[in-house]
N, C-alpha and C. Protein backbone atom coordinates (compact mmCIF):
# COMPACT_ATOMS: atom_id res chain seq x y z
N UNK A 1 -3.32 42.72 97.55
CA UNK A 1 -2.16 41.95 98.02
C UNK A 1 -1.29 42.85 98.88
N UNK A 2 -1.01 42.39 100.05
CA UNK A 2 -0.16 43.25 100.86
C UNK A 2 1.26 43.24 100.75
N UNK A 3 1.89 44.32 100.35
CA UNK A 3 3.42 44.30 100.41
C UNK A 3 4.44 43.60 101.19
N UNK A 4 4.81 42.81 100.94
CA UNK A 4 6.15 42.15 102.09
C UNK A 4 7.46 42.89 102.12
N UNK A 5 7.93 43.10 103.33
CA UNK A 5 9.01 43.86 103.43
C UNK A 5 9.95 43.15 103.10
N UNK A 6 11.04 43.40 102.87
CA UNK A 6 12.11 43.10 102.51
C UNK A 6 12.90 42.32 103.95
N UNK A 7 13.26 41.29 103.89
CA UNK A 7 14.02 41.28 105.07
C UNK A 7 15.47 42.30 105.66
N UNK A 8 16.05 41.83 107.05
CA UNK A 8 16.46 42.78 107.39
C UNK A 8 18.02 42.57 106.62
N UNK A 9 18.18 41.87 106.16
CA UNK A 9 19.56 41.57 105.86
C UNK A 9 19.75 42.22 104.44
N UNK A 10 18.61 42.00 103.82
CA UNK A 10 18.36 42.51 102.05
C UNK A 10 18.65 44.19 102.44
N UNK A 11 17.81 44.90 103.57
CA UNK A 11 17.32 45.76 103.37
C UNK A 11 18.83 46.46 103.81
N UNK A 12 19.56 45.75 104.92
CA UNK A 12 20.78 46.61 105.48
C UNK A 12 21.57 46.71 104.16
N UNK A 13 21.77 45.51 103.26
CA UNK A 13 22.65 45.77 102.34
C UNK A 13 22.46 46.56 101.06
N UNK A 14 21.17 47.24 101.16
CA UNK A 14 21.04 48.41 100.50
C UNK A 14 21.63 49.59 100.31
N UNK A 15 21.25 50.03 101.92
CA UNK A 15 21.38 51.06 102.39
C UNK A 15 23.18 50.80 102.35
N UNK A 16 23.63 49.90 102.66
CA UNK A 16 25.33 50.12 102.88
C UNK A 16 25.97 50.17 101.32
N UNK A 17 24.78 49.58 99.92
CA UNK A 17 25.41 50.37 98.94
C UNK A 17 25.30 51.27 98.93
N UNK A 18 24.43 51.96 99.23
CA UNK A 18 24.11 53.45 99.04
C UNK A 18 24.62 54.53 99.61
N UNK A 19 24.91 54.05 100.70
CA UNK A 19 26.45 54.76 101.60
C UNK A 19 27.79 54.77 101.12
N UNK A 20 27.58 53.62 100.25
CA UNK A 20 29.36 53.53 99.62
C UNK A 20 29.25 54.62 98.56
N UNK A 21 28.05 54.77 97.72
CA UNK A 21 28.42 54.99 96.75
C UNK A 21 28.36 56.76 97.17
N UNK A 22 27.45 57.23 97.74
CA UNK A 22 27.55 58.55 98.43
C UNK A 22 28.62 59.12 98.47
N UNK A 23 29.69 57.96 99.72
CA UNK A 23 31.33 58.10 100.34
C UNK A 23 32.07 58.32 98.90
N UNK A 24 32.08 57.36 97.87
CA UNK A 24 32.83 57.68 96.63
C UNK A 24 32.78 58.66 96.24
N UNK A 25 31.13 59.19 95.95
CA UNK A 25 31.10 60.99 95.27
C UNK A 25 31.97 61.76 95.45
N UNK A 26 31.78 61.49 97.08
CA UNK A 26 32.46 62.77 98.22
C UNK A 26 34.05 62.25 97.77
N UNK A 27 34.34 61.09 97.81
CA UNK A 27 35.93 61.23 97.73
C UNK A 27 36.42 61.66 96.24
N UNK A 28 35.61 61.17 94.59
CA UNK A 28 35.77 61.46 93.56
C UNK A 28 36.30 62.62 93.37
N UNK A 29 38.05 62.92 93.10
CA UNK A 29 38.28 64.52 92.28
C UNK A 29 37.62 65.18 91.82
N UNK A 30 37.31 66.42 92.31
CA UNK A 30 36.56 67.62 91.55
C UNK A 30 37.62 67.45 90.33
N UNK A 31 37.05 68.66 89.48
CA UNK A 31 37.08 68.85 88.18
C UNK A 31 37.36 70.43 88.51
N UNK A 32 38.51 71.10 89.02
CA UNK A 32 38.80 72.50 89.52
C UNK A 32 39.36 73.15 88.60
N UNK A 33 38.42 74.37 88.53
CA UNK A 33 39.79 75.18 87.60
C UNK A 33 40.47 76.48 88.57
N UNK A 34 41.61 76.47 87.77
CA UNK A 34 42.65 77.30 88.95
C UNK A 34 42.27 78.59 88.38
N UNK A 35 42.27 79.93 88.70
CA UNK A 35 42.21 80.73 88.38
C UNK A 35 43.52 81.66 88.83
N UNK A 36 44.09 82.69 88.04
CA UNK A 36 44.38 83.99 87.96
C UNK A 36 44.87 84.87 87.20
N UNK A 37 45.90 86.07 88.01
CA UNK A 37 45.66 87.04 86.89
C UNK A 37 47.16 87.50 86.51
N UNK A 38 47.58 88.43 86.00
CA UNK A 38 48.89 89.46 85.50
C UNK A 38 48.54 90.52 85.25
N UNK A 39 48.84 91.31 86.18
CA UNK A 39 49.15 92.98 85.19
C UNK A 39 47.83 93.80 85.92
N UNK A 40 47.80 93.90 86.86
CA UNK A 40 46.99 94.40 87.82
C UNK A 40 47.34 96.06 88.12
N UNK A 41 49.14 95.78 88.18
CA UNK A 41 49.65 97.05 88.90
C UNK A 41 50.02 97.91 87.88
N UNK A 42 50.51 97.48 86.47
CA UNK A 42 51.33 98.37 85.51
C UNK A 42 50.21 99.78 85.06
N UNK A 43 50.87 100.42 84.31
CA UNK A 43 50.25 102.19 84.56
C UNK A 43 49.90 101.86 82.70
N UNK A 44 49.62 100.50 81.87
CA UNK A 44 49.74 100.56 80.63
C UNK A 44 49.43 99.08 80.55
N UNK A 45 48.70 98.69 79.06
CA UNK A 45 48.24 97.25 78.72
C UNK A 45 47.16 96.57 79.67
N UNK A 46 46.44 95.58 78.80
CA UNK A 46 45.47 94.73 79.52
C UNK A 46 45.78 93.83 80.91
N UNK A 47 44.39 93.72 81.78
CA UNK A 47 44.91 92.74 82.54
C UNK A 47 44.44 91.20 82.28
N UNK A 48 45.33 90.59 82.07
CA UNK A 48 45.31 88.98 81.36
C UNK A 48 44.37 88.11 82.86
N UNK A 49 43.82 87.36 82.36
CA UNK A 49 43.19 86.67 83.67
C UNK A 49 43.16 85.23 82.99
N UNK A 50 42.92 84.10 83.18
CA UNK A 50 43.25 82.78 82.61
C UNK A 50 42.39 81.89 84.10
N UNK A 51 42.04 81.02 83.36
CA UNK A 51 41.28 79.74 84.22
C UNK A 51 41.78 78.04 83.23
N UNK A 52 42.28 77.40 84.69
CA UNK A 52 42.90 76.31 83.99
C UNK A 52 42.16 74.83 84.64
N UNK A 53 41.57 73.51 83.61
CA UNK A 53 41.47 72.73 84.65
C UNK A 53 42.25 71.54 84.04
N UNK A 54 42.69 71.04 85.28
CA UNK A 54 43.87 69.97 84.55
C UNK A 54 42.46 68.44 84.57
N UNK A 55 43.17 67.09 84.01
CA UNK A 55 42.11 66.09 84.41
C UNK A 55 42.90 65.86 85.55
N UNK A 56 42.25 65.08 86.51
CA UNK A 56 43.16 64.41 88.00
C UNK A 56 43.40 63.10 87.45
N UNK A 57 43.20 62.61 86.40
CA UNK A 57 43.42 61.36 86.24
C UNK A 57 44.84 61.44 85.52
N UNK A 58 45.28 62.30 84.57
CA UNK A 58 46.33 62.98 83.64
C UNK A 58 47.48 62.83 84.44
N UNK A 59 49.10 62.50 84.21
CA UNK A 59 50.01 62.49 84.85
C UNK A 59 50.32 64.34 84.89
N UNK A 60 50.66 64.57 85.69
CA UNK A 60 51.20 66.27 86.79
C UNK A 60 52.08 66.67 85.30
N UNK A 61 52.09 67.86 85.31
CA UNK A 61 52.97 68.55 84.51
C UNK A 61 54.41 68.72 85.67
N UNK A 62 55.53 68.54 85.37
CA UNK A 62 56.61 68.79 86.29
C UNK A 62 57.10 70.53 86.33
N UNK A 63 57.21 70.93 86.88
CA UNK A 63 57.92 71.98 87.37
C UNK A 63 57.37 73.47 87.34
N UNK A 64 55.89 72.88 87.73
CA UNK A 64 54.66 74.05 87.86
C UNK A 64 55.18 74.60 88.90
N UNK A 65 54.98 76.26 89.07
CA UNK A 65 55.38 77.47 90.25
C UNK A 65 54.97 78.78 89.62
N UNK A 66 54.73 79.11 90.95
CA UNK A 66 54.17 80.50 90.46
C UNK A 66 54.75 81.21 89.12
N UNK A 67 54.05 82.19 88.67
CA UNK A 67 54.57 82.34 87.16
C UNK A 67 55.87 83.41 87.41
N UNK A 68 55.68 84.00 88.37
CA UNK A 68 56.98 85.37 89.21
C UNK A 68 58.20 84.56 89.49
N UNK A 69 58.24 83.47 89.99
CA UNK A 69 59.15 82.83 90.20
C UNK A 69 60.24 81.64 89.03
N UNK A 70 59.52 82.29 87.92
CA UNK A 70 60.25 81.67 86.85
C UNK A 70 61.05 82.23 85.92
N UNK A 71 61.90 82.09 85.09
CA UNK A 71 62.41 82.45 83.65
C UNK A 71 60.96 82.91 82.90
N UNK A 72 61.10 83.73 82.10
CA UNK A 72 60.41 84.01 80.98
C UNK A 72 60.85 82.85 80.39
N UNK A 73 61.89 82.19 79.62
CA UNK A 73 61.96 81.10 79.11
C UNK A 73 61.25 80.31 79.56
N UNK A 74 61.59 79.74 80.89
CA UNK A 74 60.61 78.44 81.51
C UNK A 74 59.37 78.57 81.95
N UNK A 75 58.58 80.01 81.47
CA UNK A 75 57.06 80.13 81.37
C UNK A 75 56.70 79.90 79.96
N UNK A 76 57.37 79.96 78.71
CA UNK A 76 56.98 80.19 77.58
C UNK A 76 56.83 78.33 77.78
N UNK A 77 57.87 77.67 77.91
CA UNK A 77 57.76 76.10 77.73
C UNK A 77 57.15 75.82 78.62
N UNK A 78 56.58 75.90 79.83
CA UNK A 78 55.47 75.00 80.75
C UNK A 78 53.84 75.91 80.15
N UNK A 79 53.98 76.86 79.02
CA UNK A 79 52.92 77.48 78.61
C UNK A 79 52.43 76.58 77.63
N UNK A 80 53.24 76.01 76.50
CA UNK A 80 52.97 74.60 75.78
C UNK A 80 52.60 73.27 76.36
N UNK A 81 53.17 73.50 76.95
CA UNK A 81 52.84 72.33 78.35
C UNK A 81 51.18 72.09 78.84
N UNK A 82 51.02 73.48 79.18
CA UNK A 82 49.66 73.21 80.21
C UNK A 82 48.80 73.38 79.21
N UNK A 83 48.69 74.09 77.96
CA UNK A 83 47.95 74.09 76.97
C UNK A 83 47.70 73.05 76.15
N UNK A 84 48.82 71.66 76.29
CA UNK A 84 48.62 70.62 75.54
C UNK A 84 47.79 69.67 76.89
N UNK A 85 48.24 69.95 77.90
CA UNK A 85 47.73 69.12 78.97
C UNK A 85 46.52 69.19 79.88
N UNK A 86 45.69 70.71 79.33
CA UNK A 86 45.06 70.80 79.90
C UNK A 86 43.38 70.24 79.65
N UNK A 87 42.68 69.93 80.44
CA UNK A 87 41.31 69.43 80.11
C UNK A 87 40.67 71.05 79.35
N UNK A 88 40.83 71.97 80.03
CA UNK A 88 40.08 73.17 79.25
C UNK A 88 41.34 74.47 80.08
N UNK A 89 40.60 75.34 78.99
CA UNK A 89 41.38 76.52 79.57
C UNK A 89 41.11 77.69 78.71
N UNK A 90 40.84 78.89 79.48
CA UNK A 90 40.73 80.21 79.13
C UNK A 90 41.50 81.34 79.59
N UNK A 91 41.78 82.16 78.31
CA UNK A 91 42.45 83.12 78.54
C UNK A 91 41.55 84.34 78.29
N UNK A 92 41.63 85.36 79.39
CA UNK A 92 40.59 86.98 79.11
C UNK A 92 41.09 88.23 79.00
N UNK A 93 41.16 89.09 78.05
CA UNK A 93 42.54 89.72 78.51
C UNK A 93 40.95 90.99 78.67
N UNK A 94 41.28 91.65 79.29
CA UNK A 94 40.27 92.61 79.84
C UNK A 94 41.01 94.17 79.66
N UNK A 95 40.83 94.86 78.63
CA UNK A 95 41.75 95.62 78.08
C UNK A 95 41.38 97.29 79.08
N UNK A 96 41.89 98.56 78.43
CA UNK A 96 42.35 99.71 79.06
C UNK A 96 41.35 100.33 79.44
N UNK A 97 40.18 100.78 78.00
CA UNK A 97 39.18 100.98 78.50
C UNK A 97 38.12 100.33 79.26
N UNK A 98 37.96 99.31 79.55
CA UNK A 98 36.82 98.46 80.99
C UNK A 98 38.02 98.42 82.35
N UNK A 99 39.27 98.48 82.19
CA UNK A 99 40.03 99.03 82.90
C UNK A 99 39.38 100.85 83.93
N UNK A 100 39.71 101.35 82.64
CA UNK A 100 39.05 103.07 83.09
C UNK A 100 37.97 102.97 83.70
N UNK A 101 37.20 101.97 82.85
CA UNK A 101 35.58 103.01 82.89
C UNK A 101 35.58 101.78 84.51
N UNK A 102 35.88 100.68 84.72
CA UNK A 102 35.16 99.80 85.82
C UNK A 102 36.29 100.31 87.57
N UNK A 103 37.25 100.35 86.79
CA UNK A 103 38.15 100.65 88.27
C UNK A 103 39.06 99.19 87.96
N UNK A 104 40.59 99.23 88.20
CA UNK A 104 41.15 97.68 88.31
C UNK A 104 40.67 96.75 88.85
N UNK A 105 40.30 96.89 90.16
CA UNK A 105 39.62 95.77 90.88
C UNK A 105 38.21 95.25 89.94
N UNK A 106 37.12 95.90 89.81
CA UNK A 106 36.33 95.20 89.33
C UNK A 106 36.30 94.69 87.40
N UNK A 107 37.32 95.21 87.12
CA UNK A 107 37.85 95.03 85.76
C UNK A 107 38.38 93.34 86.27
N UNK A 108 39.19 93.28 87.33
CA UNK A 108 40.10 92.48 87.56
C UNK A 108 38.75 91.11 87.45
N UNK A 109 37.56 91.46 88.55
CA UNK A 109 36.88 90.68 89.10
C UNK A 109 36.21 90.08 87.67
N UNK A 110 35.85 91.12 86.72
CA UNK A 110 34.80 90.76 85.55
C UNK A 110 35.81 89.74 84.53
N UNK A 111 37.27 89.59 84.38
CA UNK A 111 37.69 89.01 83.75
C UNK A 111 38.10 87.51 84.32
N UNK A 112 37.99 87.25 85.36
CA UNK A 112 37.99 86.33 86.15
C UNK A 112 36.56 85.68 85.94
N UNK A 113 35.44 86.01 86.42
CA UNK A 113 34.21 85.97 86.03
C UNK A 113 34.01 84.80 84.25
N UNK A 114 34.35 85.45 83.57
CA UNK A 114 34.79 85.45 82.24
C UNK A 114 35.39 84.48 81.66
N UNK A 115 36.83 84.35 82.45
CA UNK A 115 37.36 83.33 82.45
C UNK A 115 36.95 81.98 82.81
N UNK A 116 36.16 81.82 84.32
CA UNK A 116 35.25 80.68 85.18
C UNK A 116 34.01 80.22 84.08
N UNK A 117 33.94 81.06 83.04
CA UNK A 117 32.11 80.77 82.67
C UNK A 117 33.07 80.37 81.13
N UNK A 118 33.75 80.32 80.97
CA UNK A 118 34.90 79.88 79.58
C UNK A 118 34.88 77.91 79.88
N UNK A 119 35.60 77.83 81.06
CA UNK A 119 35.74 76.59 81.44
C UNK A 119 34.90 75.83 82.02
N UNK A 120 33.23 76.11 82.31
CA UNK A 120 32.66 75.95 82.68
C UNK A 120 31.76 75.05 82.66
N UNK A 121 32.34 74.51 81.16
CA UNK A 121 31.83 73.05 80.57
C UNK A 121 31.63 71.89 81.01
N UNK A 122 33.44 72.06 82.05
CA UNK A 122 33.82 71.00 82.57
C UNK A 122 34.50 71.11 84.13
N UNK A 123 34.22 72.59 84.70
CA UNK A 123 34.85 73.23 85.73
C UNK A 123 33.20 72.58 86.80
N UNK A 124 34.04 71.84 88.10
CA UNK A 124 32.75 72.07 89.32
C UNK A 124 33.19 72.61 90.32
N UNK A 125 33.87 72.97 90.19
CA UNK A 125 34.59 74.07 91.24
C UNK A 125 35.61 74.83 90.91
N UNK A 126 35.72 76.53 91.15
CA UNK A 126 36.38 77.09 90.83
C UNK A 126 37.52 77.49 92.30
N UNK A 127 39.09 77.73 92.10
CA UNK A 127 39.76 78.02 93.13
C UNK A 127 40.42 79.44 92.58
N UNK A 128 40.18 80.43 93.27
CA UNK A 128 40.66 81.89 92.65
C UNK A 128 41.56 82.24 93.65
N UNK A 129 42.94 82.90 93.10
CA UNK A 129 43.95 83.13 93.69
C UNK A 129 43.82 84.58 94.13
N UNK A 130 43.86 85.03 95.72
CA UNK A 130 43.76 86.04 96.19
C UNK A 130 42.70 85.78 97.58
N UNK A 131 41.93 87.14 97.63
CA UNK A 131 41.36 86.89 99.16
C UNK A 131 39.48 87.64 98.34
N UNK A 132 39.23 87.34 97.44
CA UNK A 132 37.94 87.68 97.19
C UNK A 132 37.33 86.59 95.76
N UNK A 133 36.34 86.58 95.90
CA UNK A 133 35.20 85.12 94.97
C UNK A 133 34.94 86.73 94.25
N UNK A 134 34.83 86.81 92.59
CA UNK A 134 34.07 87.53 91.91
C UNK A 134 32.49 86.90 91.84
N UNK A 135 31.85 87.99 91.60
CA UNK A 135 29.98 87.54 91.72
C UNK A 135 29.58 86.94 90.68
N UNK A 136 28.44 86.34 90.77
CA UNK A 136 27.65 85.67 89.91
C UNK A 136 28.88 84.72 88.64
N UNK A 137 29.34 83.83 89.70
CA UNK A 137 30.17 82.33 89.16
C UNK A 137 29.32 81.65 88.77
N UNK A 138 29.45 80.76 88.15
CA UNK A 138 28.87 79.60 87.39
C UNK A 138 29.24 78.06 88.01
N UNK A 139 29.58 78.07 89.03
CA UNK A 139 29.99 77.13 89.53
C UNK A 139 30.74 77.84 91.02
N UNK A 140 30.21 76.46 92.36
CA UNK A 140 30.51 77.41 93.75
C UNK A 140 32.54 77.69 93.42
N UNK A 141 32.74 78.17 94.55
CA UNK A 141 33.94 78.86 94.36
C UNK A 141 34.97 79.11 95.50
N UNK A 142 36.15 78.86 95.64
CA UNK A 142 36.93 79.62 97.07
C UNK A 142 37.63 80.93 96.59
N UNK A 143 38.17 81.37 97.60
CA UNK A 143 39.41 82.30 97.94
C UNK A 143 40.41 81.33 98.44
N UNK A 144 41.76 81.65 97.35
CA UNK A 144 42.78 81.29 98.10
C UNK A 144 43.91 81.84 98.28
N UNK A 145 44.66 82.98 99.17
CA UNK A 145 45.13 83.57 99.30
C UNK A 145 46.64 82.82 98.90
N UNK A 146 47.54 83.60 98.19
CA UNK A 146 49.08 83.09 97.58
C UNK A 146 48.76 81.48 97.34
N UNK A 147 47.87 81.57 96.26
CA UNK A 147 47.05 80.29 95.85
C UNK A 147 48.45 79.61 94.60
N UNK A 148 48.81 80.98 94.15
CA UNK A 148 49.64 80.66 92.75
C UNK A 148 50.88 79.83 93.22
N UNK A 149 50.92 79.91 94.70
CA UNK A 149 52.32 78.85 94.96
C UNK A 149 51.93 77.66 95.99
N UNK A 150 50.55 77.28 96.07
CA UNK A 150 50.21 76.05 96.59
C UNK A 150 49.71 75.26 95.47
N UNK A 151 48.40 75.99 94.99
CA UNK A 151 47.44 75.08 93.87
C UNK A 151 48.03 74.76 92.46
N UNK A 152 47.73 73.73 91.62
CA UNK A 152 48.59 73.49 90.33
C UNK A 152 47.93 73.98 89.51
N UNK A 153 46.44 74.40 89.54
CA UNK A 153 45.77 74.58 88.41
C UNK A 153 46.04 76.44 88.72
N UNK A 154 46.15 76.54 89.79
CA UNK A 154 46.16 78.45 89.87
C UNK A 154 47.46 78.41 89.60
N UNK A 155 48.52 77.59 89.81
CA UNK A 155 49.78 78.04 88.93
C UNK A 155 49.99 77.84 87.79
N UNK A 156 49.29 77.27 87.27
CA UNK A 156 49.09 77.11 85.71
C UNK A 156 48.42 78.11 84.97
N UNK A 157 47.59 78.78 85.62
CA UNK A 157 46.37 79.82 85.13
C UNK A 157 47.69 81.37 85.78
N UNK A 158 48.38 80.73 86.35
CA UNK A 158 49.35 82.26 86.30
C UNK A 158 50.48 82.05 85.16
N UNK A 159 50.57 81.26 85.19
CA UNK A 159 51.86 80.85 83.91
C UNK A 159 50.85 81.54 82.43
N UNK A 160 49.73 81.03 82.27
CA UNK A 160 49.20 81.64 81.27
C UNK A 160 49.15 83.07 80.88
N UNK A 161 48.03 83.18 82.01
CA UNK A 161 48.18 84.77 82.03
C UNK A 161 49.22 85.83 81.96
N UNK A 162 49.88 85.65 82.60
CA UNK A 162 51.73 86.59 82.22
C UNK A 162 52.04 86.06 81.06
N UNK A 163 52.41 85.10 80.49
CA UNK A 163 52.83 84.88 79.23
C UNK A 163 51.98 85.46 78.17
N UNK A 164 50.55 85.68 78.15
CA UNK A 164 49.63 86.15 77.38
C UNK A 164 49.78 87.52 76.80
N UNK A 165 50.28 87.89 78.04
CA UNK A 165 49.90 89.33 78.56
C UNK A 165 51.29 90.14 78.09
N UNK A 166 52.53 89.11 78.60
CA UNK A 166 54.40 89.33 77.85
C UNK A 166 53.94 89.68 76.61
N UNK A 167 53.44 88.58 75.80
CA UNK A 167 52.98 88.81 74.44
C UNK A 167 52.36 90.14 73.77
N UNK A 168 51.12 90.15 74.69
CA UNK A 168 50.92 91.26 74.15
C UNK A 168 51.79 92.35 74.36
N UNK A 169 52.00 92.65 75.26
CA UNK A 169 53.63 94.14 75.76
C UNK A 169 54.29 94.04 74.57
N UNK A 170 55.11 93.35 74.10
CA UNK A 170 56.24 93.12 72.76
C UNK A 170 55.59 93.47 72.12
N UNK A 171 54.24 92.68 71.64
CA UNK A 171 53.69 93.45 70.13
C UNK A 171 53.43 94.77 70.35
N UNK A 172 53.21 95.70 71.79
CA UNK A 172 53.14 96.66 71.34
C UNK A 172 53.76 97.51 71.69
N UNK A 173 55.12 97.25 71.87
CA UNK A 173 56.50 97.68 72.00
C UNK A 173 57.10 97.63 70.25
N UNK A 174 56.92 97.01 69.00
CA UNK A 174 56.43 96.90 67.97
C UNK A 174 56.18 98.39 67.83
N UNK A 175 55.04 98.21 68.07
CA UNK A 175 54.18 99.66 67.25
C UNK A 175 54.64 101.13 67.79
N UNK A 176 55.21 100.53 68.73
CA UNK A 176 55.56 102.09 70.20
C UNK A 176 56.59 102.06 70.81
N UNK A 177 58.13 101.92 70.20
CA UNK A 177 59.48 101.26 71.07
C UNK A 177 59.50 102.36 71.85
N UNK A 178 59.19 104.05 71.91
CA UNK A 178 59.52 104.85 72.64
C UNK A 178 59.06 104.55 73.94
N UNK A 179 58.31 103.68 74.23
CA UNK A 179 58.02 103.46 75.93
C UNK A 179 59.03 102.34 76.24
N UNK A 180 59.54 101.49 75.77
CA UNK A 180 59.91 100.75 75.97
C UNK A 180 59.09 99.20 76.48
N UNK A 181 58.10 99.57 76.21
CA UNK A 181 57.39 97.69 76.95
C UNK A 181 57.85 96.50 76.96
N UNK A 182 58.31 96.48 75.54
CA UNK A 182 59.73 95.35 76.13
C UNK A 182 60.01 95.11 76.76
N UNK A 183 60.51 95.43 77.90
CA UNK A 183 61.47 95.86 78.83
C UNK A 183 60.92 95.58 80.59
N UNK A 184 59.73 96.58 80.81
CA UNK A 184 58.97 96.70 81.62
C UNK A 184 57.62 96.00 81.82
N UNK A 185 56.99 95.89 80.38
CA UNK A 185 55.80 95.44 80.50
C UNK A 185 54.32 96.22 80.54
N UNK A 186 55.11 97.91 80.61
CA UNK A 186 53.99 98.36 81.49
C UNK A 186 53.93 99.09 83.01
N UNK A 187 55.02 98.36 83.68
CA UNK A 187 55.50 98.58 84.83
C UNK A 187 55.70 100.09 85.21
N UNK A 188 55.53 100.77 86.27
CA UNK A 188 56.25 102.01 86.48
C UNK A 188 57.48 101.96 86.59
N UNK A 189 58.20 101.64 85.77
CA UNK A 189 59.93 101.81 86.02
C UNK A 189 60.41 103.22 85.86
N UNK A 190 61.52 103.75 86.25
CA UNK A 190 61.83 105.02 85.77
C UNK A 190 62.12 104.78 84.74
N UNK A 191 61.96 104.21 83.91
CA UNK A 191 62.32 104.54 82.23
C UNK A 191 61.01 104.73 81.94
N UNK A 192 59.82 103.80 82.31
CA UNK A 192 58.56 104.25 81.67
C UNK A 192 58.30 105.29 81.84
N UNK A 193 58.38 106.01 82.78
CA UNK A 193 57.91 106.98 84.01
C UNK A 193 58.74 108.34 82.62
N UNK A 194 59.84 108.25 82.44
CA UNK A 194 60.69 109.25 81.87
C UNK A 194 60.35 109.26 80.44
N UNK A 195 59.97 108.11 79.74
CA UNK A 195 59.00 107.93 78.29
C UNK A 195 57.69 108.48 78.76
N UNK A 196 57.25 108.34 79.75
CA UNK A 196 56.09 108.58 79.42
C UNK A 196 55.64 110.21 79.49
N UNK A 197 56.66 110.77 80.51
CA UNK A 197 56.73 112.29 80.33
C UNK A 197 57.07 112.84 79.11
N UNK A 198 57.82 112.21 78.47
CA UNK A 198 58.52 112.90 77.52
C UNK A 198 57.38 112.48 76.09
N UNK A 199 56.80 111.58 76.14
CA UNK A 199 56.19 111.22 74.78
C UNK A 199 54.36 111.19 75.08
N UNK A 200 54.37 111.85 76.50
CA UNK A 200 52.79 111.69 76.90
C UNK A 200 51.86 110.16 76.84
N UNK A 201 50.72 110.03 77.49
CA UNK A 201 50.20 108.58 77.96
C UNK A 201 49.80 108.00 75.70
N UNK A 202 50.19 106.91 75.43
CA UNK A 202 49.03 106.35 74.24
C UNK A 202 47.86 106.27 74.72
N UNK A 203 47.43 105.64 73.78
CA UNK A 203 46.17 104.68 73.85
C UNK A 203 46.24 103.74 74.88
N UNK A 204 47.43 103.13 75.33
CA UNK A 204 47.15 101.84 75.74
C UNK A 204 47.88 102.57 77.50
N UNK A 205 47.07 103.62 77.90
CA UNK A 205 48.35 103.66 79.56
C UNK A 205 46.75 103.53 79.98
N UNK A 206 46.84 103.31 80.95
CA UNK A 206 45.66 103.63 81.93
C UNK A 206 45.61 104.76 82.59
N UNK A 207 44.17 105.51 82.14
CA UNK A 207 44.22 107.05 82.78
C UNK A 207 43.41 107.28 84.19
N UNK A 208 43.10 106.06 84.42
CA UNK A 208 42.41 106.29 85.68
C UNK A 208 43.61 105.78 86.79
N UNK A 209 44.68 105.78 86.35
CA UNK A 209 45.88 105.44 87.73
C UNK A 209 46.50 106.85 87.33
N UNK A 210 47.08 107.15 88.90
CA UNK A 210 47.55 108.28 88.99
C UNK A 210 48.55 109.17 87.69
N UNK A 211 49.67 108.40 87.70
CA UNK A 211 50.70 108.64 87.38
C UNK A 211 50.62 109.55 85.49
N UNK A 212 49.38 108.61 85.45
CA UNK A 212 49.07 108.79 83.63
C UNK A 212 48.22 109.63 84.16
N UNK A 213 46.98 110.09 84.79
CA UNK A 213 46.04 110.47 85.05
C UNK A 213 46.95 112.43 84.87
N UNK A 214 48.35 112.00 85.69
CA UNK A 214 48.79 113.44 86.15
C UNK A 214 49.34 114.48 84.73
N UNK A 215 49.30 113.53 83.86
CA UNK A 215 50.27 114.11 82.48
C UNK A 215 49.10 114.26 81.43
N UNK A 216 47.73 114.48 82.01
CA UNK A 216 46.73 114.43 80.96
C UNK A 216 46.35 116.20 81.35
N UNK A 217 46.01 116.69 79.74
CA UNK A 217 45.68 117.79 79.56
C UNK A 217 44.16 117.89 80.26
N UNK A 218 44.78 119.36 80.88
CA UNK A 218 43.07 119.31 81.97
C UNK A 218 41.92 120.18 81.11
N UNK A 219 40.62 119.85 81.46
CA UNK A 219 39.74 119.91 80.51
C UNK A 219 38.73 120.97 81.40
């Protein structure tokens, strides 16, 4: 029995579902998680890295902004916020030693990494704040340079990360008030700078940055 074609009218209105539904994919919200980081520059403590994905269907959290540009107060409350609101979310804190032994940057890159393969459940695209993609993602990926004050999910994933990271400083300002972390965070301030001469690097400074590197007994 020989096949009959379809007429032309059956057959156009195929193809024009099949175009619609294509066009929808393409317009359908990704599922993005925002990425970034805190504590890149301080001479002491982990660097916090966080990946956030909101749903697009979910009403906006109000008064998302970069995490630098806020109160410590009004990061601690939009930190409850994005954690109750978020579809997924990871926090990495990538501590002193993979700090030392990798170099900041690729410490920076592996906790990011880390973070993307956390959310990854439900992440199809990742948006990382800065001007470099860490390797082997789990999902494709951009660069977005001063991402933390355009994108909502990379300002959300900075609100995390600093708040994570505050946290940890205090607790170990706790165990160690002579540096003061409280205060700084970590930071080279001249008070750290003057603790840290006077009471030498802990456990927790980073010895592969100069400053700590210079007050270490030479071997």
């Amino acid at each position: 029995m020989t096949a009959r074609r379809p007429p032309a009218a059956a057959a156009q209105a195929s193809l024009s579902l099949f175009d619609d539904a294509a066009l929808l994919a393409r317009q359908a919200p990704r599922l993005v998680a925002g990425v970034d980081e805190a504590g890149r520059g301080p001479l002491a403590g982990p660097v916090a890295v966080a990946a956030v994905v909101f749903d697009p269907q979910r009403p906006r959290i109000n008064g998302l902004d970069d995490s630098k540009a806020l109160t410590a107060l009004r990061r601690e409350q939009l930190y409850d916020r994005i954690v109750e609101r978020a579809l997924a979310y990871t926090i990495i804190m990538v501590d002193v030693g993979q700090i030392d032994s990798l170099n900041i940057f690729q410490a920076t890159m592996q906790g990011m990494r880390q973070a993307v393969e956390g959310v990854a459940h439900v992440a199809q695209f990742a948006r990382i704040d800065g001007n470099k993609i860490p390797k082997g993602l789990p999902c494709p990926a951009e660069a977005l340079v001063g991402g933390d004050a355009i994108d909502r999910s990379i300002m959300a994933a900075s609100i995390l990360a600093k708040v994570s990271r505050d946290r940890y400083m205090l607790t170990l300002h706790q165990q160690l008030p002579e540096y003061g972390f409280d205060q700084h965070k970590g930071y080279g301030t001249p008070f750290h700078l003057a603790a840290l001469k006077a009471h030498g690097p802990c456990l927790e400074h980073r010895r592969s940055f100069a400053p700590v590197r210079a007050l270490l007994p030479e071997t």
